[in-house]
PDB file of N, CA and C in Angstrom:
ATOM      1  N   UNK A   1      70.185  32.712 128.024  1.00  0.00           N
ATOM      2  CA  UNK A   1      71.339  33.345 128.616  1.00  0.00           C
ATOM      3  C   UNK A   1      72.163  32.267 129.327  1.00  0.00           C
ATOM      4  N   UNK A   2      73.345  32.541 128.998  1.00  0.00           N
ATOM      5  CA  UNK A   2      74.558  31.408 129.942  1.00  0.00           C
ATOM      6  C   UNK A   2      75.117  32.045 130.657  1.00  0.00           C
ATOM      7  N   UNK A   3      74.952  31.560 132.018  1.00  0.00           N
ATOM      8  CA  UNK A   3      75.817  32.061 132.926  1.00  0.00           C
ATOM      9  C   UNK A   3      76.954  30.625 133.944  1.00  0.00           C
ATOM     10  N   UNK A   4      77.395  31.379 134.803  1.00  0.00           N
ATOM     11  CA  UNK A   4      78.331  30.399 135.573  1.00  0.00           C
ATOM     12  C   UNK A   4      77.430  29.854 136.538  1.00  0.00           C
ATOM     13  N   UNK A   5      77.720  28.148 136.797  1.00  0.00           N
ATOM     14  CA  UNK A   5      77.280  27.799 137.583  1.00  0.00           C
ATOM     15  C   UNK A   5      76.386  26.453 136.845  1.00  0.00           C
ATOM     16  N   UNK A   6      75.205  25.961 137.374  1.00  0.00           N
ATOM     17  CA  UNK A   6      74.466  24.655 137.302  1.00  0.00           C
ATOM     18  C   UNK A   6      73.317  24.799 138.097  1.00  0.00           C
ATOM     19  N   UNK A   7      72.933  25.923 138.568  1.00  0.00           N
ATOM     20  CA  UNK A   7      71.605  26.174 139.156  1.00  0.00           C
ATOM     21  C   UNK A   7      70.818  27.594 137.944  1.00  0.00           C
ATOM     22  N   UNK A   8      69.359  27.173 137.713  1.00  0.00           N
ATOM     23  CA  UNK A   8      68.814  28.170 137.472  1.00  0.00           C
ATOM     24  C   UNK A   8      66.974  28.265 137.935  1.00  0.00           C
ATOM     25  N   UNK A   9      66.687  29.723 137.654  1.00  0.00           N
ATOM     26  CA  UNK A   9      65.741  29.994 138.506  1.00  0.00           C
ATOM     27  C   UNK A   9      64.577  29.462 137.236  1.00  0.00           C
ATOM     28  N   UNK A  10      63.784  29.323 137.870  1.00  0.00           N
ATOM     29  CA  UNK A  10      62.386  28.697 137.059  1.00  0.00           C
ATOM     30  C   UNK A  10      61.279  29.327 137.768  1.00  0.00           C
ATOM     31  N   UNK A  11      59.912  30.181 136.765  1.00  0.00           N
ATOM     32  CA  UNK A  11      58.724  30.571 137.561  1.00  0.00           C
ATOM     33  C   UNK A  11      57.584  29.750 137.066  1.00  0.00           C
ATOM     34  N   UNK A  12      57.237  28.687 138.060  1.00  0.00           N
ATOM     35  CA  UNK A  12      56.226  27.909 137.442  1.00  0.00           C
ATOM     36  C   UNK A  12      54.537  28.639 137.688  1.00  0.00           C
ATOM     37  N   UNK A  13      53.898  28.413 136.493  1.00  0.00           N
ATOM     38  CA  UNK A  13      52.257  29.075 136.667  1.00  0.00           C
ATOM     39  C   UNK A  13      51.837  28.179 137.706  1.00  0.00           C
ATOM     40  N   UNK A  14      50.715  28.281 138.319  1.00  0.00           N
ATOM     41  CA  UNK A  14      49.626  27.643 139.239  1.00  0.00           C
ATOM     42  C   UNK A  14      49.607  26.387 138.542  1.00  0.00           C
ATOM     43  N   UNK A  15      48.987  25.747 139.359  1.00  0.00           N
ATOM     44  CA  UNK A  15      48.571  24.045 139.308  1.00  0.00           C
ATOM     45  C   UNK A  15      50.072  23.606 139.680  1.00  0.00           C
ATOM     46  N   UNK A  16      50.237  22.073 138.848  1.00  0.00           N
ATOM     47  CA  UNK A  16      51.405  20.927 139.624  1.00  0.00           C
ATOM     48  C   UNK A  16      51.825  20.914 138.285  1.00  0.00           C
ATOM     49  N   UNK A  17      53.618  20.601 138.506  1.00  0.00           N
ATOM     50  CA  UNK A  17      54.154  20.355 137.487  1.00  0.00           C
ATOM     51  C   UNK A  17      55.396  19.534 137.797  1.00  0.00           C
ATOM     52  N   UNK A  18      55.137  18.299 136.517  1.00  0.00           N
ATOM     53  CA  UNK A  18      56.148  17.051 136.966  1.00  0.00           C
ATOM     54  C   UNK A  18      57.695  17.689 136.010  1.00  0.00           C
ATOM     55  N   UNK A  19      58.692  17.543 136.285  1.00  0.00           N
ATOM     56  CA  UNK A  19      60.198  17.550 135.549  1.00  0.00           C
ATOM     57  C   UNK A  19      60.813  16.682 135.106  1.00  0.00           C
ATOM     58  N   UNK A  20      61.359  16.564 134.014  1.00  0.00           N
ATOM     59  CA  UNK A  20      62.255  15.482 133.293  1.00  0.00           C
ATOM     60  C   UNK A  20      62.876  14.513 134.264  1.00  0.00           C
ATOM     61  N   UNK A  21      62.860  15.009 135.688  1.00  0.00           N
ATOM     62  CA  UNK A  21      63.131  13.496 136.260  1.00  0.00           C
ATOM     63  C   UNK A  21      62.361  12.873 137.308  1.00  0.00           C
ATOM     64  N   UNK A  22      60.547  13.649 136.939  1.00  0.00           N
ATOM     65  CA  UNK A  22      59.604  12.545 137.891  1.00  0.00           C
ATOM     66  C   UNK A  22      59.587  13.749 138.903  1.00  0.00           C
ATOM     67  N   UNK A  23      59.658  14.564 139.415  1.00  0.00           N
ATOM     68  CA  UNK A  23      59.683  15.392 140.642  1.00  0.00           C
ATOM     69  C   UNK A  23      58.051  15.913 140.199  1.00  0.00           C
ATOM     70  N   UNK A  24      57.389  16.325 141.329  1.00  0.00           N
ATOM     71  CA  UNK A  24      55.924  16.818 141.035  1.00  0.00           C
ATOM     72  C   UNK A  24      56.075  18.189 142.374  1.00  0.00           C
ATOM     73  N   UNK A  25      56.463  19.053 141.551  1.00  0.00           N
ATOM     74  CA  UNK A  25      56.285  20.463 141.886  1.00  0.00           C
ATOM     75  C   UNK A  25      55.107  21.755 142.071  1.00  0.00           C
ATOM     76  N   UNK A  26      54.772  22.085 143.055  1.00  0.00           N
ATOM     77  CA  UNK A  26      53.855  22.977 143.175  1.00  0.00           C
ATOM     78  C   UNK A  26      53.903  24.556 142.457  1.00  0.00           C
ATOM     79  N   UNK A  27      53.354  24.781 141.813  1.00  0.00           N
ATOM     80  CA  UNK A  27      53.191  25.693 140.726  1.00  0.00           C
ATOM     81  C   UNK A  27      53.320  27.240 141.966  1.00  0.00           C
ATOM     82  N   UNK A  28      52.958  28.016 140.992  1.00  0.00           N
ATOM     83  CA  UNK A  28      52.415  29.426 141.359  1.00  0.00           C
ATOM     84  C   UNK A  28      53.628  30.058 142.268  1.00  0.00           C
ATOM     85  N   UNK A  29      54.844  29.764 142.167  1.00  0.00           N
ATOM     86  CA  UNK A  29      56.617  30.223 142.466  1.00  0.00           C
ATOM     87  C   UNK A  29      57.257  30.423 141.658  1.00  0.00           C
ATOM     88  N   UNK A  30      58.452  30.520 142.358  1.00  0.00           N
ATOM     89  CA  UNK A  30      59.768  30.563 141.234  1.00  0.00           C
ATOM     90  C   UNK A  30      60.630  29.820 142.079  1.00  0.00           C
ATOM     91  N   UNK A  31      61.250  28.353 141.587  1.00  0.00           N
ATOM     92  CA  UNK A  31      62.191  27.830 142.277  1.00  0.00           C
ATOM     93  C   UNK A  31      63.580  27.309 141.228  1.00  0.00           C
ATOM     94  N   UNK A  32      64.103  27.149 142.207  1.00  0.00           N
ATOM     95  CA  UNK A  32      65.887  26.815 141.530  1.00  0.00           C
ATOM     96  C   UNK A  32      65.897  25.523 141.590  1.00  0.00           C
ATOM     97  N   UNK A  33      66.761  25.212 140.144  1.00  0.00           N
ATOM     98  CA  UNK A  33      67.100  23.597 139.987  1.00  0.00           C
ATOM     99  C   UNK A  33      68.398  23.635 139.569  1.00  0.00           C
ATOM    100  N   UNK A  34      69.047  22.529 139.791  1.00  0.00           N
ATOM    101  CA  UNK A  34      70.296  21.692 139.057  1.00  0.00           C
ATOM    102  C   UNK A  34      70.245  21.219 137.653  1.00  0.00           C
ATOM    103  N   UNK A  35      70.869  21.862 136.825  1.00  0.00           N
ATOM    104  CA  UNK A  35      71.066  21.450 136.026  1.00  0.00           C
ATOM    105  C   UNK A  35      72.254  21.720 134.955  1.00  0.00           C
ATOM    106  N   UNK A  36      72.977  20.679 134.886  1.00  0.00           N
ATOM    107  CA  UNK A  36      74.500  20.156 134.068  1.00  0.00           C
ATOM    108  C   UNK A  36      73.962  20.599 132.310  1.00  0.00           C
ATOM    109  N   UNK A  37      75.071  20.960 132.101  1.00  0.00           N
ATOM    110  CA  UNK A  37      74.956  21.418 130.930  1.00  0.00           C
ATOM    111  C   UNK A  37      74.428  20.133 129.642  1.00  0.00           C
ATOM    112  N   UNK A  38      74.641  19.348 130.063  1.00  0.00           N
ATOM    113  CA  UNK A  38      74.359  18.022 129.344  1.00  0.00           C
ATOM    114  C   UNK A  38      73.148  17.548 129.651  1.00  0.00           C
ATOM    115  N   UNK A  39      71.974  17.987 130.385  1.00  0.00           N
ATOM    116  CA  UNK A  39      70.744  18.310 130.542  1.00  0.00           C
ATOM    117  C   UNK A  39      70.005  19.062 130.090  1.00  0.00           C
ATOM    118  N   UNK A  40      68.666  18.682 129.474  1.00  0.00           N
ATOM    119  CA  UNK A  40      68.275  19.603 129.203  1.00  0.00           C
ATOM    120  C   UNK A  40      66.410  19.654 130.097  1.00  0.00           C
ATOM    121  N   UNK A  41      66.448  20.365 131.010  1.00  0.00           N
ATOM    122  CA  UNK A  41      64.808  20.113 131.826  1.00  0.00           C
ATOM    123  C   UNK A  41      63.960  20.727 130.844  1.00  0.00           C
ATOM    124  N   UNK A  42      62.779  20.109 131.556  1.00  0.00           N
ATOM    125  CA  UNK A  42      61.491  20.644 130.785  1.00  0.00           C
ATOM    126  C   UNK A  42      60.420  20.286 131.981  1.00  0.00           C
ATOM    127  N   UNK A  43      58.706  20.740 131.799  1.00  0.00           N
ATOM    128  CA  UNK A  43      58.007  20.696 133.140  1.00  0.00           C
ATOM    129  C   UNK A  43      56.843  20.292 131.955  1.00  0.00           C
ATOM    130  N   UNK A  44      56.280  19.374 132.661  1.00  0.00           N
ATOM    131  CA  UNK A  44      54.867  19.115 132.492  1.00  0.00           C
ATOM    132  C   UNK A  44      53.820  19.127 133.086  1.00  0.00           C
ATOM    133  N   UNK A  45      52.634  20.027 132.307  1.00  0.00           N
ATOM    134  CA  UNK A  45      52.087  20.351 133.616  1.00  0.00           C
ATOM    135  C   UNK A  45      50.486  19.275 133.737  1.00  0.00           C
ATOM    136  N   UNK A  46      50.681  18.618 135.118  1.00  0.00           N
ATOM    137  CA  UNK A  46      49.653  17.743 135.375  1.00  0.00           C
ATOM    138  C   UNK A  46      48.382  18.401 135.719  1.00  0.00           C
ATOM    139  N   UNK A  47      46.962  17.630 135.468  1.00  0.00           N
ATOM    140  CA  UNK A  47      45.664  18.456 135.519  1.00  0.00           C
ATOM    141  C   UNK A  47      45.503  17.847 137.052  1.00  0.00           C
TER     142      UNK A  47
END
């Protein structure tokens, strides 16, 4: 879905998860990121 704007919501599962630019995020939420249309994120999730 496209909407207006450059923020969207993300629900990450439990454990840690790193993002296309190195950030190491705590799982088991839902948090908002930046991201330009000329981006594309993704999460990896560390053991």
């Amino acid at each position: 879905m496209v909407t207006v704007g450059n923020s969207r919501m993300v629900k990450l599962l439990k454990g840690q998860w790193k993002d296309d630019l190195g950030k190491i995020h705590q799982g088991g939420r839902t948090i908002e990121i930046v991201v330009p249309l000329e981006r594309l994120p993704y999460f990896e999730k560390l053991k």
